[in-house]
C-alpha atoms as a PDB file:
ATOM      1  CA  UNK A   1      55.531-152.619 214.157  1.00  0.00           C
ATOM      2  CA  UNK A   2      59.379-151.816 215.661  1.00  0.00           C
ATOM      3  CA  UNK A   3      60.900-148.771 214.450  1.00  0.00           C
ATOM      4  CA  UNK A   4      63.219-151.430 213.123  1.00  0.00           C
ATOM      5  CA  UNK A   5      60.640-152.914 211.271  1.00  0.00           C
ATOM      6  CA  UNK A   6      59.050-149.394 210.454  1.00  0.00           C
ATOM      7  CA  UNK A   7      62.278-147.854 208.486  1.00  0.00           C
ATOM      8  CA  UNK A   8      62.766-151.432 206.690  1.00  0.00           C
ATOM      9  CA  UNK A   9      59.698-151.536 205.379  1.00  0.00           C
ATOM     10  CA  UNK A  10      60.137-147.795 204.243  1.00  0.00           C
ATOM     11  CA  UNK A  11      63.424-148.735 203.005  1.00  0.00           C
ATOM     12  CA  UNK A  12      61.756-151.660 200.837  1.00  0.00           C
ATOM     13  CA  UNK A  13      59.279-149.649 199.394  1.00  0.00           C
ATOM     14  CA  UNK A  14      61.357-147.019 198.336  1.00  0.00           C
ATOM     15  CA  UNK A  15      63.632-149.070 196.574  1.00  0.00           C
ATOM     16  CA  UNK A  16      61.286-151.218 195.362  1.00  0.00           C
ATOM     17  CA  UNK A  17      59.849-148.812 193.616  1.00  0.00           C
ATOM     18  CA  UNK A  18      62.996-147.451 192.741  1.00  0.00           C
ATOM     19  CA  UNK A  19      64.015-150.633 190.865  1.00  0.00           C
ATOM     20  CA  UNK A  20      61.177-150.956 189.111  1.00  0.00           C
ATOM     21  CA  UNK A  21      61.042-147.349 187.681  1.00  0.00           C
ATOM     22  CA  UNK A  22      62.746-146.227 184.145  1.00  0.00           C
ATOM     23  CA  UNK A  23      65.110-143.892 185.976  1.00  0.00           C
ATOM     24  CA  UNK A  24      66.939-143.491 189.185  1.00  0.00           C
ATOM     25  CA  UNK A  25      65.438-142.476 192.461  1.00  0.00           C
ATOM     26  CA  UNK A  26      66.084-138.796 191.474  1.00  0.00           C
ATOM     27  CA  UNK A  27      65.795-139.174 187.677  1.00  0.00           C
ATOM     28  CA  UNK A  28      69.039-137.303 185.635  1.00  0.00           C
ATOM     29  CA  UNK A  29      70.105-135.561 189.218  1.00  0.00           C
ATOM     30  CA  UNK A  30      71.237-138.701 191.364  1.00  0.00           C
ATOM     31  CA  UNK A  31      71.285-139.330 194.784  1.00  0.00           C
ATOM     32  CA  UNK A  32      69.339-141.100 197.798  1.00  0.00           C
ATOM     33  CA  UNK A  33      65.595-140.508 198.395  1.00  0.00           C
ATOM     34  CA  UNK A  34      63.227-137.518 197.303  1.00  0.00           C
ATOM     35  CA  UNK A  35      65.748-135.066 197.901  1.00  0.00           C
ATOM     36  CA  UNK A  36      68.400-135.059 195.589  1.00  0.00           C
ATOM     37  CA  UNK A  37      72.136-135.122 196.703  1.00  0.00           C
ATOM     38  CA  UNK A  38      74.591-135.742 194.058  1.00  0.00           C
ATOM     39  CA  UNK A  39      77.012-137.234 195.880  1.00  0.00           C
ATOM     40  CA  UNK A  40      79.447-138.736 193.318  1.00  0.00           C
ATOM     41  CA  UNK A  41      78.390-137.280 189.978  1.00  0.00           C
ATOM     42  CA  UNK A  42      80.181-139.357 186.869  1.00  0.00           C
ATOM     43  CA  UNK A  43      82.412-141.509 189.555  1.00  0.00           C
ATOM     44  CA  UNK A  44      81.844-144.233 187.411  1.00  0.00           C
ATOM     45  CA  UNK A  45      81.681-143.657 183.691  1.00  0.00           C
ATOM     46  CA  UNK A  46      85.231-144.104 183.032  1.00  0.00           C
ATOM     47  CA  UNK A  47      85.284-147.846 184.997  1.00  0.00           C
ATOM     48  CA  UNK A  48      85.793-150.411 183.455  1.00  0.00           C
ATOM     49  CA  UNK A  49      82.745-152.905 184.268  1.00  0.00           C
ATOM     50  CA  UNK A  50      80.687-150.138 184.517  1.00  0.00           C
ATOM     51  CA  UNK A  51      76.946-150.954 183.470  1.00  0.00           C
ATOM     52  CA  UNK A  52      74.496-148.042 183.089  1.00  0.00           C
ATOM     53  CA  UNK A  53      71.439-150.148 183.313  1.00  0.00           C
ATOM     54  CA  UNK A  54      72.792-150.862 186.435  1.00  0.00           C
ATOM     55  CA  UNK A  55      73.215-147.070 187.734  1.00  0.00           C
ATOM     56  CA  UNK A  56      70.848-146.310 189.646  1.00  0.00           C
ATOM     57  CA  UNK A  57      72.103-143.299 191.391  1.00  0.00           C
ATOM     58  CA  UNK A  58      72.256-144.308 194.808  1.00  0.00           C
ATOM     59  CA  UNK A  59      75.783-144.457 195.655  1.00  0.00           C
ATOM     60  CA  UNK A  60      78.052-141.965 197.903  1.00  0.00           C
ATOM     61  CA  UNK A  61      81.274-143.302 196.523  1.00  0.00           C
ATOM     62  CA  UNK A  62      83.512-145.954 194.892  1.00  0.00           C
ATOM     63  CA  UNK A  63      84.108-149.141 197.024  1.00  0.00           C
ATOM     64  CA  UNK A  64      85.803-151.051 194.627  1.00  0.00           C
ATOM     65  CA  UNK A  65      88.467-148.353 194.067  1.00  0.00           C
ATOM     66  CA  UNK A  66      90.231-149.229 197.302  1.00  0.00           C
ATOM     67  CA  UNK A  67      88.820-152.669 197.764  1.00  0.00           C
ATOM     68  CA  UNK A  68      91.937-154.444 196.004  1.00  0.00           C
ATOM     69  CA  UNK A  69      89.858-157.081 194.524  1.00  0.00           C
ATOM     70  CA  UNK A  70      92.158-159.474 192.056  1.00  0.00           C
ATOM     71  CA  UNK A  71      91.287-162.204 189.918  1.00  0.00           C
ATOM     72  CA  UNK A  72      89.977-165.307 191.733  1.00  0.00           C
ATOM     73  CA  UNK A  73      88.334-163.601 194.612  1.00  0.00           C
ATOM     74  CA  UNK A  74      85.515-163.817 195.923  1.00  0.00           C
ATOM     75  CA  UNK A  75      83.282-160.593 196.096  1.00  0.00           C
ATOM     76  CA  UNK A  76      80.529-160.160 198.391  1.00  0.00           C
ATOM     77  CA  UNK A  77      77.858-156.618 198.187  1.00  0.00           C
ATOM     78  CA  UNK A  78      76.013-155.942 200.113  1.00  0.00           C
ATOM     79  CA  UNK A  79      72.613-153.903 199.364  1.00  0.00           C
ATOM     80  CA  UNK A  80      73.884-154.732 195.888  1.00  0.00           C
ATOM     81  CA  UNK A  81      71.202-153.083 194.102  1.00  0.00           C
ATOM     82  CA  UNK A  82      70.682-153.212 190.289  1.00  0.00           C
ATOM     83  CA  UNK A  83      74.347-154.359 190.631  1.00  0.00           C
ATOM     84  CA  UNK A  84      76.227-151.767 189.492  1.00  0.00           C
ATOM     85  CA  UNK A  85      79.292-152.427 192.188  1.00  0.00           C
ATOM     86  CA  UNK A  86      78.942-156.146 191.503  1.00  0.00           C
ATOM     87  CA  UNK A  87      79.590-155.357 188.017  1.00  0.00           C
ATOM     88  CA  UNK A  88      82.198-153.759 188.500  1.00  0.00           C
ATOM     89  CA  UNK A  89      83.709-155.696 190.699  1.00  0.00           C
ATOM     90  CA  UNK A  90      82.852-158.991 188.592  1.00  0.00           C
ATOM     91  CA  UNK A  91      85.702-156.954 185.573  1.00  0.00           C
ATOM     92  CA  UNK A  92      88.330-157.217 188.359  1.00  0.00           C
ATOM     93  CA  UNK A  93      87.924-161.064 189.709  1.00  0.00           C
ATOM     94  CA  UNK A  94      87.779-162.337 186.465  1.00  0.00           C
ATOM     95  CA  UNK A  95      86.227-165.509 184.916  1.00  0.00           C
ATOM     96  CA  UNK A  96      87.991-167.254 187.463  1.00  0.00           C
ATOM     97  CA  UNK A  97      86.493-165.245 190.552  1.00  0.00           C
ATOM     98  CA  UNK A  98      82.919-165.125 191.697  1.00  0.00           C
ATOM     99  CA  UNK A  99      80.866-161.761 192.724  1.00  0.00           C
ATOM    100  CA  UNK A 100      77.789-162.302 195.053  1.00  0.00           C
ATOM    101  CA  UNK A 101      75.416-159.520 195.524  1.00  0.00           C
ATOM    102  CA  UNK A 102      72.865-159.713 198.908  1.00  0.00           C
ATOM    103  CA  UNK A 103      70.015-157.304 198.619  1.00  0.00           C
ATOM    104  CA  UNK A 104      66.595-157.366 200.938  1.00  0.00           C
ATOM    105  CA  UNK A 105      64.276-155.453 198.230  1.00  0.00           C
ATOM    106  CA  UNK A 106      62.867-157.805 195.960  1.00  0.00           C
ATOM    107  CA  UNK A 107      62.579-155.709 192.702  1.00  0.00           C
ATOM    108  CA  UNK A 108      66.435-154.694 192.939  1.00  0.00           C
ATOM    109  CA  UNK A 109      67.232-158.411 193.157  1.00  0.00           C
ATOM    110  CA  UNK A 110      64.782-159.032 189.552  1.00  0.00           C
ATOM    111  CA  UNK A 111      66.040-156.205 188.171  1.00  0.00           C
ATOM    112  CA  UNK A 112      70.096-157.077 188.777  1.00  0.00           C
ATOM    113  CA  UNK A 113      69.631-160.962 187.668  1.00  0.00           C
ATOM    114  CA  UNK A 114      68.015-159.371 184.814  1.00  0.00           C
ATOM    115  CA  UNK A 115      70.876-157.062 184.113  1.00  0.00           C
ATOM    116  CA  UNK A 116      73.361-160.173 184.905  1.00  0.00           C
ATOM    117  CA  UNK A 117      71.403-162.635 182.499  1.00  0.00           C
ATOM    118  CA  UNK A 118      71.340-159.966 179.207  1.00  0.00           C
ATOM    119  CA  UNK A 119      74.800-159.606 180.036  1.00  0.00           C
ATOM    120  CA  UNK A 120      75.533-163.647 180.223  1.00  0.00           C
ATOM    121  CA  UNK A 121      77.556-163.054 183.554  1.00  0.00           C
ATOM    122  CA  UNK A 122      77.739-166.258 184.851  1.00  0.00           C
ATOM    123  CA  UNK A 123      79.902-165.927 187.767  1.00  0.00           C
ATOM    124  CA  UNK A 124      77.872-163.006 189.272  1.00  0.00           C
ATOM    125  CA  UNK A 125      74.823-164.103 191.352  1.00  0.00           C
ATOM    126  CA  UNK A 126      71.890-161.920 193.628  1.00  0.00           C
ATOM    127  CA  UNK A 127      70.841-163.147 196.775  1.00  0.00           C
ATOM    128  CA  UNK A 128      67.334-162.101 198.431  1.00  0.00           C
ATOM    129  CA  UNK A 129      68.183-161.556 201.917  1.00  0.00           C
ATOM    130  CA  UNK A 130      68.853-158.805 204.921  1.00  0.00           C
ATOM    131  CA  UNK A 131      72.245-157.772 205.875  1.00  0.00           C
ATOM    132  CA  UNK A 132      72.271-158.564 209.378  1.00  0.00           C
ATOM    133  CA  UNK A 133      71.182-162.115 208.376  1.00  0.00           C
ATOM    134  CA  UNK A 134      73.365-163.092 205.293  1.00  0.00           C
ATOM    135  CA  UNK A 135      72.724-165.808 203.073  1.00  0.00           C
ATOM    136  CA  UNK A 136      76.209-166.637 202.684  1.00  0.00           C
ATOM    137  CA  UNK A 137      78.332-169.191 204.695  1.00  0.00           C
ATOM    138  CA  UNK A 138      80.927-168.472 207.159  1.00  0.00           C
ATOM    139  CA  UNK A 139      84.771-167.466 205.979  1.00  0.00           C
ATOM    140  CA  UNK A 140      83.720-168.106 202.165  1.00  0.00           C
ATOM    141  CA  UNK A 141      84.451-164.538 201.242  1.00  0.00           C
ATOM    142  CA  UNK A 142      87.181-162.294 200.246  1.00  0.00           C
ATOM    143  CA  UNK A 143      86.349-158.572 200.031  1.00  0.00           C
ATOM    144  CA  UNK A 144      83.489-157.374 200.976  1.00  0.00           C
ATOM    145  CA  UNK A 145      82.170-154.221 199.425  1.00  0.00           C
ATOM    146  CA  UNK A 146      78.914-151.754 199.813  1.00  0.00           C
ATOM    147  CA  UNK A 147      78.276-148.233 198.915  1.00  0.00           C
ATOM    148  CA  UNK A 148      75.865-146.225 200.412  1.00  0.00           C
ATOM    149  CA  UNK A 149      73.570-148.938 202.192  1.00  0.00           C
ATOM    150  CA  UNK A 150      74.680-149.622 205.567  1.00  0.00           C
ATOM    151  CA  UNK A 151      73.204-145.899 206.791  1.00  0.00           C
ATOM    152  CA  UNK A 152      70.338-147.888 206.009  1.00  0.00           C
ATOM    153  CA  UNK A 153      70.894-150.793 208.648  1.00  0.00           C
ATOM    154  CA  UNK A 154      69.327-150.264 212.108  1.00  0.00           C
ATOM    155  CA  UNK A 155      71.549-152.867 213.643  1.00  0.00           C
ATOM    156  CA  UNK A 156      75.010-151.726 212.376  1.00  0.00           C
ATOM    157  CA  UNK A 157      76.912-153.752 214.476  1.00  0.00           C
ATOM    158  CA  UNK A 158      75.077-156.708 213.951  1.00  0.00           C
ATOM    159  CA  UNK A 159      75.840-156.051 210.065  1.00  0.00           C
ATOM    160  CA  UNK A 160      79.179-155.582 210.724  1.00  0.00           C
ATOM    161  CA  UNK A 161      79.747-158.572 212.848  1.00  0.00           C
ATOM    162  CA  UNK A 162      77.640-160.781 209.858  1.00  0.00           C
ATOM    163  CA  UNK A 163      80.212-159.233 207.871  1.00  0.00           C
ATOM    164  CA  UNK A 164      83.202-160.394 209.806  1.00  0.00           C
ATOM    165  CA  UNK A 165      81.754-164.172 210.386  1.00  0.00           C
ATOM    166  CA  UNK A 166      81.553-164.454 206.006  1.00  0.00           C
ATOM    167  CA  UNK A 167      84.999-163.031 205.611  1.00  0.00           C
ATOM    168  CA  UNK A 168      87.718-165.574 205.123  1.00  0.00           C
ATOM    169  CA  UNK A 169      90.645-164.946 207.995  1.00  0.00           C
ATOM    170  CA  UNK A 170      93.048-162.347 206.167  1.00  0.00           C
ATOM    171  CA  UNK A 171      89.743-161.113 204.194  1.00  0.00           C
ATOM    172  CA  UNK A 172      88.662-157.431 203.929  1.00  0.00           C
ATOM    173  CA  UNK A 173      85.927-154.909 203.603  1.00  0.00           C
ATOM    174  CA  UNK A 174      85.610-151.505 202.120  1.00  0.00           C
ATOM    175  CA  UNK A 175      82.447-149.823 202.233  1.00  0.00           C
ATOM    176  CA  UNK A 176      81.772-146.442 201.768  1.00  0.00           C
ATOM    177  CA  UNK A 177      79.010-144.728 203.376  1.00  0.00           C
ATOM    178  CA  UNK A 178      77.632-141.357 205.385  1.00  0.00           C
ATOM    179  CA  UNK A 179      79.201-140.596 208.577  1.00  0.00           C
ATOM    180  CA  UNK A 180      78.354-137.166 210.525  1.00  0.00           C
ATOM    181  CA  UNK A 181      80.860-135.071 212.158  1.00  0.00           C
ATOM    182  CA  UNK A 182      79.025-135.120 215.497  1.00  0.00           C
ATOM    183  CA  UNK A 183      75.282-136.112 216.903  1.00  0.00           C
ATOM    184  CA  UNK A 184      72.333-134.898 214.559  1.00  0.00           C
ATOM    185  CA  UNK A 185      68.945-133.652 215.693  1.00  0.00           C
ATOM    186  CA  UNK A 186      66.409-136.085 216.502  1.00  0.00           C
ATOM    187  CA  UNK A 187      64.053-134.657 214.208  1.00  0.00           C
ATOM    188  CA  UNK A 188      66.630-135.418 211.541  1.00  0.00           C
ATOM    189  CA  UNK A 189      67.475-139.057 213.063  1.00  0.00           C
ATOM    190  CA  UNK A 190      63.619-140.019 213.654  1.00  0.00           C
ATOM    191  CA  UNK A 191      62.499-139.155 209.857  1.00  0.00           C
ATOM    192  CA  UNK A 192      62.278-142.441 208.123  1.00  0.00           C
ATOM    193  CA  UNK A 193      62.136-140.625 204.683  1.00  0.00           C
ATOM    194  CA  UNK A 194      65.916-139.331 205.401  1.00  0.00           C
ATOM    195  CA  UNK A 195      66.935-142.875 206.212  1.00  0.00           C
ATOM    196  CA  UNK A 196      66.148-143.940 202.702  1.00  0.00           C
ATOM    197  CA  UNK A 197      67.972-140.540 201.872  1.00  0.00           C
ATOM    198  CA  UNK A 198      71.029-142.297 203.920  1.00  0.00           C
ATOM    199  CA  UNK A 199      71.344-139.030 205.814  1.00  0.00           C
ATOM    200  CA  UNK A 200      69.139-140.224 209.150  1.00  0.00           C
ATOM    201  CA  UNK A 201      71.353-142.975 210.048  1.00  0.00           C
ATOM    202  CA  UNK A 202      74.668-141.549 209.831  1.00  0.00           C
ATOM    203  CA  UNK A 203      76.359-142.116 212.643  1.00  0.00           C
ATOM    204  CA  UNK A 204      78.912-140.038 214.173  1.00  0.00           C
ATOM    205  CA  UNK A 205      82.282-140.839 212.543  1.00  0.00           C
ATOM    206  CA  UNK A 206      84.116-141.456 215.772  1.00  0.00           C
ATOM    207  CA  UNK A 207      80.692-144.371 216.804  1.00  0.00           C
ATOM    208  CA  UNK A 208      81.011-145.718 213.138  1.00  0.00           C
ATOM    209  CA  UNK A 209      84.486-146.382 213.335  1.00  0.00           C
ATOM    210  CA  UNK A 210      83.804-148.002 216.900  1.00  0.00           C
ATOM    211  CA  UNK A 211      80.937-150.812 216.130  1.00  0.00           C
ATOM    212  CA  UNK A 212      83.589-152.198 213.327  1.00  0.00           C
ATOM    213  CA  UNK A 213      86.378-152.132 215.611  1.00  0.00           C
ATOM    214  CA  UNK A 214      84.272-153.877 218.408  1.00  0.00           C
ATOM    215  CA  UNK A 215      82.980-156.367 215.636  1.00  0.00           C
ATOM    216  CA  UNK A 216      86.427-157.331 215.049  1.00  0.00           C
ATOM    217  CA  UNK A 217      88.520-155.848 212.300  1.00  0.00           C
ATOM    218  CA  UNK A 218      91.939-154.833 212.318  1.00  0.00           C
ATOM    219  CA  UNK A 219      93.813-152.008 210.039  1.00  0.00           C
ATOM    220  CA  UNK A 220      90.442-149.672 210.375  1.00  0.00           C
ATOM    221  CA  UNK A 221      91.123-146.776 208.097  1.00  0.00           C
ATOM    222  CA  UNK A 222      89.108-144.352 206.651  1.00  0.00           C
ATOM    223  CA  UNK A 223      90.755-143.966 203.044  1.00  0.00           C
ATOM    224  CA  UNK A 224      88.652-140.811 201.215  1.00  0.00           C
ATOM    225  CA  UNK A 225      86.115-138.328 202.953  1.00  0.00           C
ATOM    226  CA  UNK A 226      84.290-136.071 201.260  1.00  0.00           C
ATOM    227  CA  UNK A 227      81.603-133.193 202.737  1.00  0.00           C
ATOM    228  CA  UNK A 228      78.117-133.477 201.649  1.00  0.00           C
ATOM    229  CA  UNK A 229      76.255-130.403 202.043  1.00  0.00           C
ATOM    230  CA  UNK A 230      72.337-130.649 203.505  1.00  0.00           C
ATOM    231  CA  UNK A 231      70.141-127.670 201.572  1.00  0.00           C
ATOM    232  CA  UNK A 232      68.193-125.753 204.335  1.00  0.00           C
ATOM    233  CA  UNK A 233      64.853-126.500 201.907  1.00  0.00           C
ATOM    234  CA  UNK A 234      65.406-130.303 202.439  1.00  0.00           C
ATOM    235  CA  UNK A 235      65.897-130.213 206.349  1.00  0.00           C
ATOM    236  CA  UNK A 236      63.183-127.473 207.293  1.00  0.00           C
ATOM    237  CA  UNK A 237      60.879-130.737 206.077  1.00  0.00           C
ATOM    238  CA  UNK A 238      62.393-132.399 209.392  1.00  0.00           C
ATOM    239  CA  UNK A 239      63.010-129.287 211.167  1.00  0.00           C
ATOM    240  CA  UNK A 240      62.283-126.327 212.854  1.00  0.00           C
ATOM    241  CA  UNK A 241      63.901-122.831 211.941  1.00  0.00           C
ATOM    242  CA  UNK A 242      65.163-122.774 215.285  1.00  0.00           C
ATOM    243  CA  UNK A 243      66.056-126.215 215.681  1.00  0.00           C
ATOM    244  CA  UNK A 244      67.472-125.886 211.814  1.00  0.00           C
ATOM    245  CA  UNK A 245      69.749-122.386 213.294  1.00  0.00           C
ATOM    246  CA  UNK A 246      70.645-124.728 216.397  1.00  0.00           C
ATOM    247  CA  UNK A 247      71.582-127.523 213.518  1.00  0.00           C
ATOM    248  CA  UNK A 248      73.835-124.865 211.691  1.00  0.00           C
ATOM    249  CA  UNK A 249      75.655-123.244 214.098  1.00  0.00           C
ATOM    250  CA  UNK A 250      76.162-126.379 216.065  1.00  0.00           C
ATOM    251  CA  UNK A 251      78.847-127.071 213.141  1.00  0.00           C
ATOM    252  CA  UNK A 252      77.605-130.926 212.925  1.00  0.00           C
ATOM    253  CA  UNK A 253      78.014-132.240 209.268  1.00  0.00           C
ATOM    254  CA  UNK A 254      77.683-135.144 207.361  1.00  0.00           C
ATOM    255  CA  UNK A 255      80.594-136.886 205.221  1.00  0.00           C
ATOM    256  CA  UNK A 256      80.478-139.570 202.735  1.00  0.00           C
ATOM    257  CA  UNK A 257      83.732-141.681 203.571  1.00  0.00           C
ATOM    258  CA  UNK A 258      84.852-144.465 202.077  1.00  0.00           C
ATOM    259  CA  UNK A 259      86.298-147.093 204.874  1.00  0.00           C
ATOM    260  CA  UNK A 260      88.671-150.255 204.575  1.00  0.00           C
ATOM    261  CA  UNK A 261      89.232-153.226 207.628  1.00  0.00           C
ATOM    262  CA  UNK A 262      90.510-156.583 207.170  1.00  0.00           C
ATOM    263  CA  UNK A 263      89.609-159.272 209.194  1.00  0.00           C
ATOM    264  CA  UNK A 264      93.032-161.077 211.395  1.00  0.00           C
ATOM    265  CA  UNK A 265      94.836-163.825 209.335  1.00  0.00           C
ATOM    266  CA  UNK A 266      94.989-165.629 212.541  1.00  0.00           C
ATOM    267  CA  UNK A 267      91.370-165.424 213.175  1.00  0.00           C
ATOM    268  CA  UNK A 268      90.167-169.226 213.311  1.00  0.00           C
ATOM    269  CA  UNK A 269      92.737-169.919 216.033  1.00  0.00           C
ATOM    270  CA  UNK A 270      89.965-168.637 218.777  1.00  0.00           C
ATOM    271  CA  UNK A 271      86.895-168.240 218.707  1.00  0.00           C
ATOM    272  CA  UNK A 272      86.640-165.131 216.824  1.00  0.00           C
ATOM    273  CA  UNK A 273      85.140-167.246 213.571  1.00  0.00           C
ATOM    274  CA  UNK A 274      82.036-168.077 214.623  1.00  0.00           C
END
């Protein structure tokens, strides 16, 4: 096995057996992985859409805040989940508009039709599939949303150039996700159980910002960033004291930022649509 192949198949049975639990990953504290971080706390209970079978606790933000989805669009998520975003999303597009949700982990693709089905949502459909290989067809999509899932990608550019080929020309993304302030330890970036805690694979901000430019997208902006504090308990699990004093007084953090980029209007001139 790859260490590709090793962290998705962590990845897929963590949230696999995340989906098919009662409760969250964390139960009533949410977050990513065994280590609680409550990155967003009640972000969502006053949206409208919002579905609490659907909240699973795994997000580090609000994509569709700053997406500007309207009615008629077409939605893509990706990781969608148990489809919370989706759902949301799906209140803004309206009957008329059409919310697809792409998720590689089995269980969180039962467990979000099921959610879509009691709720008769016709016009909201899960995909099984991985993000750096969508099942979707090329310039078919509007806005493009995710929250909390690409730190979970090896290949980030290749899921950010998958996400520019789906994107109509004039289309847009806004994803938020975990970013760090500067290189982290390897002993934090090698521990598979931190990437389904989305703190391994944080890039640094100034990297993140780069693959999406070099897959494409114009208008890069980051449009909220928030600190996330890392308890000492959860990274002496990874690390070393002296490596963890190293960690602190190296001043290298990790953010959850939410990110916008739109795709050129003149895009399918060249060759910059395949």
């Amino acid at each position: 096995m790859t260490a590709t192949q090793d962290i998705k198949a962590v990845v897929r049975a963590r949230y696999g057996a995340i989906a098919e639990s009662a409760q969250g990953c964390c139960g009533p504290s949410v977050g990513c992985g065994d280590n609680a971080l409550d990155m967003i706390g009640g972000a969502y209970a006053d949206l409208e859409g919002y579905v609490a079978d659907a909240d699973l606790g795994l997000g580090c933000g609000v994509p569709t805040r700053h997406a500007g989805i309207r009615e008629g669009h077409v939605v893509l998520d990706l990781g969608s989940g148990a489809g919370i975003d989706a759902f949301v999303a799906r209140r803004s597009v309206g009957e008329s508009g059409r919310v697809i949700g792409v998720d590689m982990t089995a269980a969180m693709i039962e467990r979000a039709r099921a959610n879509a089905a009691k709720l008769g949502y016709g016009n909201v459909e899960f995909r099984l599939g991985e993000i750096e290989r969508l099942p979707v067809e090329d310039a078919t999509i509007d806005v493009v949303i995710s929250n909390c899932v690409l730190n979970l990608v090896p290949d980030k550019a290749t899921a950010f150039v998958e996400t520019f080929r789906v994107l109509r020309p004039g289309g847009r993304f806004c994803v938020s996700d975990i970013v760090a302030t500067g290189t982290l330890p390897d002993g934090i970036r090698r521990a598979a159980a931190l990437y389904v805690g989305c703190v391994a694979g944080a890039l640094p901000e100034t990297d993140y910002l780069a693959v999406i430019r070099e897959a494409g997208f114009d208008a890069v902006r980051i449009a909220e960033r928030k600190p996330i504090a890392l308890p000492d308990e959860m990274l002496r699990e990874h690390l070393s004291e002296t490596e963890l004093a190293a960690f602190r007084e190296s001043g290298v953090g990790l953010l959850s930022v939410t990110v916008l980029g739109a795709k050129p209007e003149a895009c399918c001139a060249g060759d910059c649509c395949a």
